[in-house]
Protein backbone atom coordinates (compact mmCIF):
# COMPACT_ATOMS: atom_id res chain seq x y z
CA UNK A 1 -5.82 -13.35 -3.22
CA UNK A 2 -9.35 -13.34 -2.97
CA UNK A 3 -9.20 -13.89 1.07
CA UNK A 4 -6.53 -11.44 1.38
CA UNK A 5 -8.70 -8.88 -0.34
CA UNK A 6 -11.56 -9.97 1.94
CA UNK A 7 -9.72 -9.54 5.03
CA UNK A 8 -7.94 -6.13 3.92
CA UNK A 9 -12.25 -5.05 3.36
CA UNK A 10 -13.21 -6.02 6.77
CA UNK A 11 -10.04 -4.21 8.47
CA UNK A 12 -11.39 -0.67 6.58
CA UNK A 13 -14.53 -1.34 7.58
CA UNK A 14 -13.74 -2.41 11.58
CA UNK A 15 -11.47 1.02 11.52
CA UNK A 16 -14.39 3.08 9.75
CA UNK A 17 -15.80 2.91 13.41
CA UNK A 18 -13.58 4.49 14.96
CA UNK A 19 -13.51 7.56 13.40
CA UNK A 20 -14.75 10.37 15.12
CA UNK A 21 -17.25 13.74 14.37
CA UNK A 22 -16.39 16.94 15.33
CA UNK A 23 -16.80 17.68 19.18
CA UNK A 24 -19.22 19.71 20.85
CA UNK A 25 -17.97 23.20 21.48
CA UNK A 26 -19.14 25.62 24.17
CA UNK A 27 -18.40 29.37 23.74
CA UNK A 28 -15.25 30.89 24.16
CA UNK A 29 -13.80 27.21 24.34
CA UNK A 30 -10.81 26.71 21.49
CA UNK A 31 -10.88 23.58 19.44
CA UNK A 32 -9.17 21.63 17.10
CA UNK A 33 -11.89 20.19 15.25
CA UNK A 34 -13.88 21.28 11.98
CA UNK A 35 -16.99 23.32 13.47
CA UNK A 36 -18.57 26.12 11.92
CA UNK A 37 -17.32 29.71 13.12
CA UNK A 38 -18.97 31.07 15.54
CA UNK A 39 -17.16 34.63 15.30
CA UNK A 40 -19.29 37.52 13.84
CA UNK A 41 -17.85 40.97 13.15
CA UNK A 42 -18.73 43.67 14.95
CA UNK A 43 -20.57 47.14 13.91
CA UNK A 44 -17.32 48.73 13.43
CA UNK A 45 -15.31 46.25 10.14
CA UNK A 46 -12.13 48.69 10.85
CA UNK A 47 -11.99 47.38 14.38
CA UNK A 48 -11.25 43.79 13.47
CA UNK A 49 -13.10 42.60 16.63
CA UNK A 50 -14.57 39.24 16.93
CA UNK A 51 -17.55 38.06 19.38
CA UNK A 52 -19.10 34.78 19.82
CA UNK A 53 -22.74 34.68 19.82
CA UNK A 54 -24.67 32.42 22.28
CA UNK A 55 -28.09 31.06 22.06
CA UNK A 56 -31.10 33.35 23.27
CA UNK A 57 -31.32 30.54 26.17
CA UNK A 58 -27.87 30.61 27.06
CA UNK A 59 -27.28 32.08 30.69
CA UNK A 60 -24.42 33.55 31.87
CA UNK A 61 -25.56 34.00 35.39
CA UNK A 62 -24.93 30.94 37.92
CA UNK A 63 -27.07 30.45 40.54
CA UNK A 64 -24.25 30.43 42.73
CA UNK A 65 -22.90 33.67 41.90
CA UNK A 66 -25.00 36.67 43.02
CA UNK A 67 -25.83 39.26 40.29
CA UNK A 68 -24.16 42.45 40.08
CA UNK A 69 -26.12 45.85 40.17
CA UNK A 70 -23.23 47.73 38.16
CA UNK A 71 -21.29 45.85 35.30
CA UNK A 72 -17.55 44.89 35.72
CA UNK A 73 -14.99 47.38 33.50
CA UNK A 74 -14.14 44.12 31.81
CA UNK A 75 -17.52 43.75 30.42
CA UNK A 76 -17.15 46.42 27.88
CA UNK A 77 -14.22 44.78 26.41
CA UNK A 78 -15.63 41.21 25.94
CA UNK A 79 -15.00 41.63 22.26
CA UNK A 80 -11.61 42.70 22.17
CA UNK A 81 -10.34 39.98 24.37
CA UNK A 82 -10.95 37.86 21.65
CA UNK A 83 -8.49 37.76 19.38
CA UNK A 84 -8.35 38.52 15.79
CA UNK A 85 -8.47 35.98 12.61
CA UNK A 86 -5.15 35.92 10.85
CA UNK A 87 -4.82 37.40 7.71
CA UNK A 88 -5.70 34.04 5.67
CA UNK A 89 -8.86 35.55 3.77
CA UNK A 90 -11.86 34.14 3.74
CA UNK A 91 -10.59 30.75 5.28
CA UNK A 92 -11.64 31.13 9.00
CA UNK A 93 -8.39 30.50 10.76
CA UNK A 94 -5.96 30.09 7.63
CA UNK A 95 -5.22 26.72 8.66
CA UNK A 96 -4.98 23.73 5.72
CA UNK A 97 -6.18 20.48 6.20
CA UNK A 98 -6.20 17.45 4.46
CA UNK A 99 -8.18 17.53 1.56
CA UNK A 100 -7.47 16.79 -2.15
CA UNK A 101 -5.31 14.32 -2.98
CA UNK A 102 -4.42 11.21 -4.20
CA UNK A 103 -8.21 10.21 -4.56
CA UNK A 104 -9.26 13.59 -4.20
CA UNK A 105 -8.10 13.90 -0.32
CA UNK A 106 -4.72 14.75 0.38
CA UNK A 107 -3.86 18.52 1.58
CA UNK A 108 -6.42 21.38 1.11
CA UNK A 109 -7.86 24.87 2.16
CA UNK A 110 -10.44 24.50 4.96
CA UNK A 111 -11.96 26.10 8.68
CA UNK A 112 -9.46 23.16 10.72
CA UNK A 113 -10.04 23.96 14.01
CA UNK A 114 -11.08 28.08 13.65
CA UNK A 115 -8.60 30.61 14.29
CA UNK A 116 -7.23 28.75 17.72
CA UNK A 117 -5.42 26.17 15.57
CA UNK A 118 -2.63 28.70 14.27
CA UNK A 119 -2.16 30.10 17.42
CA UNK A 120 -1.68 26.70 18.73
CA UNK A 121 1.28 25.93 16.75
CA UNK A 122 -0.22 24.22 14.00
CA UNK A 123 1.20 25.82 11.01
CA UNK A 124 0.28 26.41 7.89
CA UNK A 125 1.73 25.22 4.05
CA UNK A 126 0.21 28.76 2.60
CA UNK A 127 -2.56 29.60 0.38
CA UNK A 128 -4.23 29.02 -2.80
CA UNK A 129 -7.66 29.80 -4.09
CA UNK A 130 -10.72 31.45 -3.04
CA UNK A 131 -14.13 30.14 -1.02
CA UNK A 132 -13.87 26.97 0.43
CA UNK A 133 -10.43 25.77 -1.51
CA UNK A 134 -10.05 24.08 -4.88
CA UNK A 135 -13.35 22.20 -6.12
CA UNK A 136 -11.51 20.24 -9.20
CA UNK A 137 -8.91 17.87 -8.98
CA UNK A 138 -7.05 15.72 -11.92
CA UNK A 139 -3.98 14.15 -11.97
CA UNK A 140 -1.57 12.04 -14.67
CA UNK A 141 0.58 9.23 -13.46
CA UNK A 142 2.40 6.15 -15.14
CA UNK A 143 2.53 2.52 -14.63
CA UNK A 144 4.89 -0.09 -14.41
CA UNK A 145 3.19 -3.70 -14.31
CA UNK A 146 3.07 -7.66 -14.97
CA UNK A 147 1.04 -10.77 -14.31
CA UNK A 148 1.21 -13.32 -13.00
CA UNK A 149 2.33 -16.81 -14.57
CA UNK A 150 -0.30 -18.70 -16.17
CA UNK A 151 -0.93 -22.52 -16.42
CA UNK A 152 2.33 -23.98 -18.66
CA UNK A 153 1.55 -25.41 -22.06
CA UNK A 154 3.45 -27.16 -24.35
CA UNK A 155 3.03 -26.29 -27.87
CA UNK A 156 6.71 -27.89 -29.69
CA UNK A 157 8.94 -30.81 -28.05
CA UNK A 158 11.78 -32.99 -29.47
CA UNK A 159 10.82 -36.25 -30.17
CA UNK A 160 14.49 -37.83 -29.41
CA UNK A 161 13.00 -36.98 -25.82
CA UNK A 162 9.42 -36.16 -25.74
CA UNK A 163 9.61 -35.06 -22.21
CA UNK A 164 11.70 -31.75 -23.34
CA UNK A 165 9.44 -28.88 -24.14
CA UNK A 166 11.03 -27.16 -26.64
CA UNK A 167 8.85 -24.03 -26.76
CA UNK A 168 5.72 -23.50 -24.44
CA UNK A 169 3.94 -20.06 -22.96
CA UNK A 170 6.56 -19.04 -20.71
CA UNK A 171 8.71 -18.44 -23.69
CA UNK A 172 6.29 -15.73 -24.30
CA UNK A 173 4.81 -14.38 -21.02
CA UNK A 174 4.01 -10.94 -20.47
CA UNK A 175 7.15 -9.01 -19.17
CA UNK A 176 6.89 -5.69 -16.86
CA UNK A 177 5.26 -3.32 -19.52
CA UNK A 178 4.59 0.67 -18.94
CA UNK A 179 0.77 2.32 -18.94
CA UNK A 180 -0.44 5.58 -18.10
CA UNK A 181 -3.08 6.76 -15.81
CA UNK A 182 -5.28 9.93 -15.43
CA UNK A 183 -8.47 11.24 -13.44
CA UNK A 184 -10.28 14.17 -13.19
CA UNK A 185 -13.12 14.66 -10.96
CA UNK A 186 -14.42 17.53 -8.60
CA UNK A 187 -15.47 17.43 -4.68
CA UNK A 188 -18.11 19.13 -2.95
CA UNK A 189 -18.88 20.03 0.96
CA UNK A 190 -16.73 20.89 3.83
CA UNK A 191 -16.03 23.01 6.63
CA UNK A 192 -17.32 25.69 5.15
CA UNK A 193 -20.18 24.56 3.63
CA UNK A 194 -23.61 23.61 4.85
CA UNK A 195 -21.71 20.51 6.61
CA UNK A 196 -20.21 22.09 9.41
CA UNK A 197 -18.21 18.91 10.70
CA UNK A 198 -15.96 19.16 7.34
CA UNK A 199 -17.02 16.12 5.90
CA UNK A 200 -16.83 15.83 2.15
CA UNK A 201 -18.09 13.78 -0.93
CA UNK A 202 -17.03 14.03 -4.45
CA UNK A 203 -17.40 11.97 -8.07
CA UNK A 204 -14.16 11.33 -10.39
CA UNK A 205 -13.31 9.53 -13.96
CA UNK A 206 -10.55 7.24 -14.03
CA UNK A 207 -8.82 5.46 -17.05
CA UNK A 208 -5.27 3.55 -16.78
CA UNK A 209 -3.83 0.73 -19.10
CA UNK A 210 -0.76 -1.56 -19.75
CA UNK A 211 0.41 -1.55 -23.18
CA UNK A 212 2.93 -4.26 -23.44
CA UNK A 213 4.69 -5.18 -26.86
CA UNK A 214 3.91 -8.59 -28.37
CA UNK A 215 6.02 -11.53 -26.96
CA UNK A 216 7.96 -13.67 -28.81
CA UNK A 217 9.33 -17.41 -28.93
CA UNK A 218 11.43 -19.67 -31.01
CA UNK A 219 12.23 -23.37 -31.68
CA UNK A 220 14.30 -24.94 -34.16
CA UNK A 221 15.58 -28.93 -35.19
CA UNK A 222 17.19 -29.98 -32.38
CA UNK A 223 20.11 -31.43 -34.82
CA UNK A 224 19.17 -29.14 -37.88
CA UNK A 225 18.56 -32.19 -39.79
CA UNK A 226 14.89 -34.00 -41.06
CA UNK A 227 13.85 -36.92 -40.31
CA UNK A 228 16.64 -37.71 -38.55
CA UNK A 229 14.60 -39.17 -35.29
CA UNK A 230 15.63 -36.03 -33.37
CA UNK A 231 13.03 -33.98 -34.69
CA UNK A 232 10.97 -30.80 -33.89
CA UNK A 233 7.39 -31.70 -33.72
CA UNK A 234 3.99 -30.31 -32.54
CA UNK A 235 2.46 -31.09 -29.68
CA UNK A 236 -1.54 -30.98 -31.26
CA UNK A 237 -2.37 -33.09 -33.72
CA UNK A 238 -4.80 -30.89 -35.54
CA UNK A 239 -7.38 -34.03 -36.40
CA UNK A 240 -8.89 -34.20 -39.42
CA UNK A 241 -7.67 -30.65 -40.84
CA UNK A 242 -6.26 -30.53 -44.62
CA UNK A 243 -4.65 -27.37 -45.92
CA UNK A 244 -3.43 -27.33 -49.91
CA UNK A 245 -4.76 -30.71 -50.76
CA UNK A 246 -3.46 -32.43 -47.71
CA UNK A 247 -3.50 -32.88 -44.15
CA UNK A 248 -2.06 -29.72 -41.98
CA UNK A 249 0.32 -31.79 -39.50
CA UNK A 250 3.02 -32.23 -41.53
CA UNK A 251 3.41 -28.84 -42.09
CA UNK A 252 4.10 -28.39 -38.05
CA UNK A 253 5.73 -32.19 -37.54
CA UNK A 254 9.92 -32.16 -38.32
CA UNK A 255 9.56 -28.38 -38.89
CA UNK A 256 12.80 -26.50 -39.02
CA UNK A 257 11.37 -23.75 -37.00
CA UNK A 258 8.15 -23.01 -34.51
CA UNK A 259 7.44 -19.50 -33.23
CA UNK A 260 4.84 -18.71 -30.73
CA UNK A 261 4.08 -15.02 -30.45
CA UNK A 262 1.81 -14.08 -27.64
CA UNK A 263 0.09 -10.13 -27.41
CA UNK A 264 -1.81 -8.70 -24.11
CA UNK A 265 -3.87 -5.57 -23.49
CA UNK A 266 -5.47 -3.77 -20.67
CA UNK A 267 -7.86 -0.76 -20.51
CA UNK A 268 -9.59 0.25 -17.26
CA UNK A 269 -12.64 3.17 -16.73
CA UNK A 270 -14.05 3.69 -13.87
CA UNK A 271 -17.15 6.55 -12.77
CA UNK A 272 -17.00 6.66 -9.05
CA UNK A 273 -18.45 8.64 -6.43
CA UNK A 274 -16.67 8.91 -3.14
CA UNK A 275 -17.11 10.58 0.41
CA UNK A 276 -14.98 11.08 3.99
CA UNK A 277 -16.80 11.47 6.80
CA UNK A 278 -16.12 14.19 9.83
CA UNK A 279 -12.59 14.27 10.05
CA UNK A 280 -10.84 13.12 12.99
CA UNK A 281 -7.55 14.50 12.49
CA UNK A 282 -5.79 17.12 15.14
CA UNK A 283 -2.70 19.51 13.12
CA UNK A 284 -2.87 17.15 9.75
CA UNK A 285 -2.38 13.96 12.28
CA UNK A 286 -5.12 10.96 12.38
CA UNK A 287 -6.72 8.17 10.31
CA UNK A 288 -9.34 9.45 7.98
CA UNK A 289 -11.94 6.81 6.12
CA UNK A 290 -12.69 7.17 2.36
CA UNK A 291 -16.11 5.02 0.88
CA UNK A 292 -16.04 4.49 -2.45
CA UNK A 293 -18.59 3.10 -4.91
CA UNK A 294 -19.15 3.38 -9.24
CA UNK A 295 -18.76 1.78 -12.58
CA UNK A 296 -15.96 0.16 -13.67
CA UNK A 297 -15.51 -1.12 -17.44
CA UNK A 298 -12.01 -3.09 -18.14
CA UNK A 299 -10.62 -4.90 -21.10
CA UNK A 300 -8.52 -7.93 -21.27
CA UNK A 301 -7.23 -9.01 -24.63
CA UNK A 302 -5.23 -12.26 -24.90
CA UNK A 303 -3.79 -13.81 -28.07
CA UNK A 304 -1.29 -16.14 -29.49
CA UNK A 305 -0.08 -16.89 -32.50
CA UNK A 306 1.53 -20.57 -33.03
CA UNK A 307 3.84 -20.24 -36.76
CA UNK A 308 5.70 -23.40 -38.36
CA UNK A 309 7.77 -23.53 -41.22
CA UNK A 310 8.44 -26.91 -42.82
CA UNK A 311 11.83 -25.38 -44.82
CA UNK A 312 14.02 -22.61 -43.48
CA UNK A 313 14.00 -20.49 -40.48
CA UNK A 314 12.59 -17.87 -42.15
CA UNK A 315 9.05 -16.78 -42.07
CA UNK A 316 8.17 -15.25 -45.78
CA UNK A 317 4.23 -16.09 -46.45
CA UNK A 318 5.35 -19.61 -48.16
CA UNK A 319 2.64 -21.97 -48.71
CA UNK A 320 5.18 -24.23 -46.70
CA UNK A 321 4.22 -22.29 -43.73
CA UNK A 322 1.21 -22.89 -41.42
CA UNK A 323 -0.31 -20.99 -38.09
CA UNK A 324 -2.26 -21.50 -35.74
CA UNK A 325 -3.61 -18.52 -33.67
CA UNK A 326 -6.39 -17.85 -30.92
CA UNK A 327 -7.81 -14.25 -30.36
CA UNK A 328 -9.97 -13.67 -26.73
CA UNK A 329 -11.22 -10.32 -26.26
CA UNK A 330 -13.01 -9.70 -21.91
CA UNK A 331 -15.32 -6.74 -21.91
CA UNK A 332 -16.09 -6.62 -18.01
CA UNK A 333 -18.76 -3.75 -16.89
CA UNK A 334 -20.19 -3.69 -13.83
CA UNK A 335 -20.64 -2.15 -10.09
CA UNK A 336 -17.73 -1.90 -7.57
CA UNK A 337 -17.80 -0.84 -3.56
CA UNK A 338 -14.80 -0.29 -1.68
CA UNK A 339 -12.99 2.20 1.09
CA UNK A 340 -9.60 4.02 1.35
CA UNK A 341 -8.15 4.35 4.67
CA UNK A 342 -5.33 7.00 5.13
CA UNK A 343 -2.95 7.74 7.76
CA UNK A 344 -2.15 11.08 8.14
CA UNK A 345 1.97 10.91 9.53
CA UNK A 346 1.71 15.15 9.26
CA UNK A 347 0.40 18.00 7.43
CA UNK A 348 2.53 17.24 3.86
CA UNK A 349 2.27 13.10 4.14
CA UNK A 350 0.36 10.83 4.54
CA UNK A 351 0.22 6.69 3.97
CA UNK A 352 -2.97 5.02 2.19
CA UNK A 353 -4.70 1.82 1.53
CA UNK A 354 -7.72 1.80 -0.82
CA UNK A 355 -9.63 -1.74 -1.82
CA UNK A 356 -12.35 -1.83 -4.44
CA UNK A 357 -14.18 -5.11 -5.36
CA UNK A 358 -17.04 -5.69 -7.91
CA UNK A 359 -19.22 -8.18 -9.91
CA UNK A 360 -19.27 -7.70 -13.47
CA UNK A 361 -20.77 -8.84 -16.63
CA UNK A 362 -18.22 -9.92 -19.13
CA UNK A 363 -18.80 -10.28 -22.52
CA UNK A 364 -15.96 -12.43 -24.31
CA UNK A 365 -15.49 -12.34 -27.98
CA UNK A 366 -13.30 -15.65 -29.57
CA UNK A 367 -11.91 -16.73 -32.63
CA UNK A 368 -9.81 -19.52 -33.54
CA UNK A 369 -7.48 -20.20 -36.51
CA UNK A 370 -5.39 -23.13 -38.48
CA UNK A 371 -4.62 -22.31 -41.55
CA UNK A 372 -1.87 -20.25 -44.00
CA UNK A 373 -1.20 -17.97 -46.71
CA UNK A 374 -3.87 -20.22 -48.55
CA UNK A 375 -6.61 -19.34 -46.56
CA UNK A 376 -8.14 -21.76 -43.58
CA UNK A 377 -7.71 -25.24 -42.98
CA UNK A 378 -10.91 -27.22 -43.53
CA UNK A 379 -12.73 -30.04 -42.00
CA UNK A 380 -11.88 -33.77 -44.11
CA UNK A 381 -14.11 -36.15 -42.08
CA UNK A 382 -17.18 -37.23 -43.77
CA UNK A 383 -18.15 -38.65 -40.46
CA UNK A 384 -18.24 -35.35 -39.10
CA UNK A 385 -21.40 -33.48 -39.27
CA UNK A 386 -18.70 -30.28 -39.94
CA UNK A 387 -17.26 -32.40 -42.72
CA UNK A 388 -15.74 -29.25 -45.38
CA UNK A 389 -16.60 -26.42 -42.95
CA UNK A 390 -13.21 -24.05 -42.27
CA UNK A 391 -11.22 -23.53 -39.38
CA UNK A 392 -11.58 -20.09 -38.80
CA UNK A 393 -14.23 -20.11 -35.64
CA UNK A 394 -15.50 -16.79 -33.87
CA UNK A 395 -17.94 -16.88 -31.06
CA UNK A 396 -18.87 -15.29 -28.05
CA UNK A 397 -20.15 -16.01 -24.55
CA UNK A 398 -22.04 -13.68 -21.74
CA UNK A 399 -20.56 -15.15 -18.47
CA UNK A 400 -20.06 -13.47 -14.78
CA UNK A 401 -16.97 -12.52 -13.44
CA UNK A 402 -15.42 -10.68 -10.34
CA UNK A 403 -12.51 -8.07 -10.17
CA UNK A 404 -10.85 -6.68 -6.93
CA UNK A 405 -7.97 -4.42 -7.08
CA UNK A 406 -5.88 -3.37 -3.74
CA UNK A 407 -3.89 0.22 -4.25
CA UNK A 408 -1.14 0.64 -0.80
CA UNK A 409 1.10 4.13 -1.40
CA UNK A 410 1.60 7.37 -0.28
CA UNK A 411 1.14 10.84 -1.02
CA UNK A 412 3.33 13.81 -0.02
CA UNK A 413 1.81 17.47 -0.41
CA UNK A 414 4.31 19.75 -2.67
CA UNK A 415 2.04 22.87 -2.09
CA UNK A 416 -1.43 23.90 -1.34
CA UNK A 417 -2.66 22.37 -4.70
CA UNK A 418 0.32 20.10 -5.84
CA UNK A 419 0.81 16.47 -4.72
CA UNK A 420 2.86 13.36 -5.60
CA UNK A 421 1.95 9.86 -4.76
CA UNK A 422 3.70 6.21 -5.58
CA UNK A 423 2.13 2.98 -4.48
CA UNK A 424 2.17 -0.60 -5.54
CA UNK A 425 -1.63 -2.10 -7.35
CA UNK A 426 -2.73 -5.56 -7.50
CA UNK A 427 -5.63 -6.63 -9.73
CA UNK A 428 -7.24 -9.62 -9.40
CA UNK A 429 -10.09 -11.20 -12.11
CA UNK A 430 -11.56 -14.26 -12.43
CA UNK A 431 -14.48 -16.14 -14.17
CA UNK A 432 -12.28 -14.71 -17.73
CA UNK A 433 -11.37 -16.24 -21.05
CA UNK A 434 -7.44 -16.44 -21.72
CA UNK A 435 -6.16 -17.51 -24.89
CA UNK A 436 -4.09 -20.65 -23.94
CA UNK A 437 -7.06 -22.14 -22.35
CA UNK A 438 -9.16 -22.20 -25.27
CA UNK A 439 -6.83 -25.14 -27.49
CA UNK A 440 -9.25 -28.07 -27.89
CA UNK A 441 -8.19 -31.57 -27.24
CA UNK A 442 -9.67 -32.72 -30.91
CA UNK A 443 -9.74 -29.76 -33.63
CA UNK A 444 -12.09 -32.26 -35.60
CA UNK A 445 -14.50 -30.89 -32.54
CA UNK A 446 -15.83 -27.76 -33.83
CA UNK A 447 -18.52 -27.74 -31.54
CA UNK A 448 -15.95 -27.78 -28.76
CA UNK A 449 -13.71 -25.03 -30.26
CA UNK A 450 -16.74 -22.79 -30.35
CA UNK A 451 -17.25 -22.76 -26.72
CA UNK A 452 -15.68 -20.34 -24.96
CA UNK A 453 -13.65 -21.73 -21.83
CA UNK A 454 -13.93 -18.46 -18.89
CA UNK A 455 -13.15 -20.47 -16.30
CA UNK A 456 -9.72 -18.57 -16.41
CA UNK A 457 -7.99 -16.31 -13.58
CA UNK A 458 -5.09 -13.52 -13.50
CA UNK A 459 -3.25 -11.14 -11.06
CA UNK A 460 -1.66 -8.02 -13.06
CA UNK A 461 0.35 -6.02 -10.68
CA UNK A 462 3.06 -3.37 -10.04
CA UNK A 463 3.69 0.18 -8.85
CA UNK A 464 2.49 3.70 -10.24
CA UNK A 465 3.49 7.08 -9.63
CA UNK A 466 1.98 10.30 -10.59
CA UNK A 467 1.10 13.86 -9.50
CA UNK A 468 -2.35 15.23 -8.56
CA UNK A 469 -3.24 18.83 -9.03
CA UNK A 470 -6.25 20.91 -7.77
CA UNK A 471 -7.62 24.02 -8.63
């Protein structure tokens, strides 16, 4: 993942070369470039005459051509060969371009080309708004995502054939679960602006999460009979831990049933600031370089719950019933750098790919639980130098970690200042704390329960959809 990210980076970057500033246009010459106007009205507004006005050291006299004593009749009408502006208001030429979209930049209002480009054959999708087009932009979308499977572990196996898991974490993985996303944010610049090559830059808020519903799992007696040598036992061993005046295992060894329930959560924030440089499109067609930097904040919560009970398949609160649960909670903040590239197929579509990678601090909250309706399961081991302490452990750790996340859709343009976009995300994190990954190999250790294992990694992916609005 992490060298596929990489190499999808470097091809933005390679590309970002290639794309071009607005041309160098001499008077009178058409052009389908962003360049400032260079029409001013003349004395008479009812005329609707345009000239173009050349430098005080422009000369219109060759050397090769000899001067004339008496003007030409065509002199006089210089101005009204040009032709007029269409009726667009106060967007020089009428023409749209891409602007606002998807991240800010899809179709917009803007001087594409000046008022050659319509004659040309460009077209137009219409107008909205006043100045230099729409300046805010928000849009609402929803989510449909997973992740990817984690290591296996064995938590309940029948003891007729210890090899056969009878419940483990893929009887309670994370299924496709639904989220919701939203942004707002507001872009500055442009053709018409003090930037005459139509560049633009603009800042944005972003929050999306994944809300899946708790997962569940069940075991029961292989033979519905005790004791019977084909048996539903744990697969810890939970040293040295009493509960109720006795040791804890028994409680989980030939248990009638085991449950492991397993619960996920994501929230993501980002601040971001973002720019395109001089366009390099011709009529809505090109490829067209986003750079994108900010803040991203996102939390990963991941918990299990692991529930025995030594007398009837139903769970009731019973002092005959025993858990043992693990709670991890990522807080990842940090900087992030990254680049869209879009593909402009026409003036209402176009196909993007945006990549965004940062490092991040992560602070990880952990606790740890064996116990029941009773209260925690303690520490018997006078040996121990925890000897009578409880088992119910929190702790926390400061630790580094890394996030990437590669976005590849595309957005089609409804109307001047409605689009629609669907696309597929991947996010990749490591250097986290997952819950599975925190069980201890001796629960006598309570120095080793404390410490938080964030040696953990995770892909959560899927597609989105949404619809982006600006005004």
């Amino acid at each position: 993942m992490k060298s596929f990210l990489a190499r999808g980076m470097a091809a933005l970057v390679m590309l970002s070369s290639s794309v071009l500033c607005a041309q160098r246009v001499s008077v009178n010459e058409p052009t389908y470039l962003p360049e400032a106007y260079q029409g001013y009205p003349t004395t008479d507004p009812s005329s609707h005459t345009f000239s173009r006005r050349a430098p005080a050291s422009y000369t219109f006299m060759s050397s090769r051509q000899p001067a004339r004593s008496t003007p030409s009749p065509s002199d006089a009408n210089v101005a009204e060969q040009m032709p007029a502006p269409p009726a667009a208001g106060p967007y020089l030429g009428g023409e749209l371009m891409m602007g606002p979209g998807q991240y800010g930049w899809g179709l917009g209002r803007g001087a594409w080309g000046g008022h050659k480009v319509a004659a040309d054959g460009c077209g137009a999708l219409g107008a909205c708004g006043a100045g230099c087009g729409p300046a805010l932009f928000g849009s609402v979308g929803g989510l449909v995502m997973t992740r990817d499977r984690g290591d296996h572990v064995c938590f309940s196996f029948n003891t007729a054939t210890p090899s056969v898991i009878l419940l483990g974490t893929p009887d309670a993985e994370m299924p496709w679960a639904g989220g919701a996303e939203a942004r707002i944010g507001r872009y500055f610049g442009g053709a018409c602006g003090k930037n005459p090559c139509g560049g633009r830059w603009g800042t944005e808020l972003v929050y999306w999460g994944v809300y899946p519903n708790p997962q569940e799992g069940n075991a029961f007696d292989p033979d519905g009979t005790q004791g019977s040598g084909t048996d539903l036992n744990s697969a810890f061993a939970f040293q040295s831990l009493d509960y109720n005046g006795g040791p804890i295992l028994p409680l989980f060894d030939d248990a009638v049933r085991h449950q492991l329930q397993r619960s996920y959560e994501y929230h993501n924030f980002e601040w971001n600031i973002f720019g395109t440089p001089c366009p390099s499109l011709r009529c809505g067609k090109g490829l067209q370089l986003t750079w994108i930097g900010g803040f991203r904040f996102f939390k990963l919560s991941d918990a299990f719950a692991y529930n025995s009970d030594d007398a009837d398949t139903v769970f009731t609160g019973t002092v005959d019933e025993a858990t043992y649960s693990v709670d991890v909670q990522n807080h990842l903040l940090g900087f992030q750098l990254g680049n869209q590239l879009d593909y402009y197929c026409g003036k209402r579509f176009n196909l993007f790919a945006r990549a965004k990678v940062g490092a991040f601090y992560n602070h990880i909250t952990h606790r740890s639980f064996v116990g029941g309706t009773l209260g925690a399961a303690v520490i018997n081991d006078p040996a121990n130098f925890y000897d009578g302490r409880s088992f119910d452990i929190n702790s926390y750790k400061n630790d580094m970690s890394f996030l990437a996340e590669l976005d590849l859709g595309m957005n089609f343009q409804v109307t001047c200042c409605l689009s629609t976009q669907v696309g597929y995300r991947a996010v990749g994190l490591t250097g986290v704390a997952l819950a599975p990954e925190q069980i201890p190999l001796n629960f006598g250790d309570y120095e080793g329960v404390r410490f938080v294992d964030s040696g953990g990694s995770m892909i959560l992916h899927g597609g989105y959809a949404g619809l982006t609005f600006t005004w």
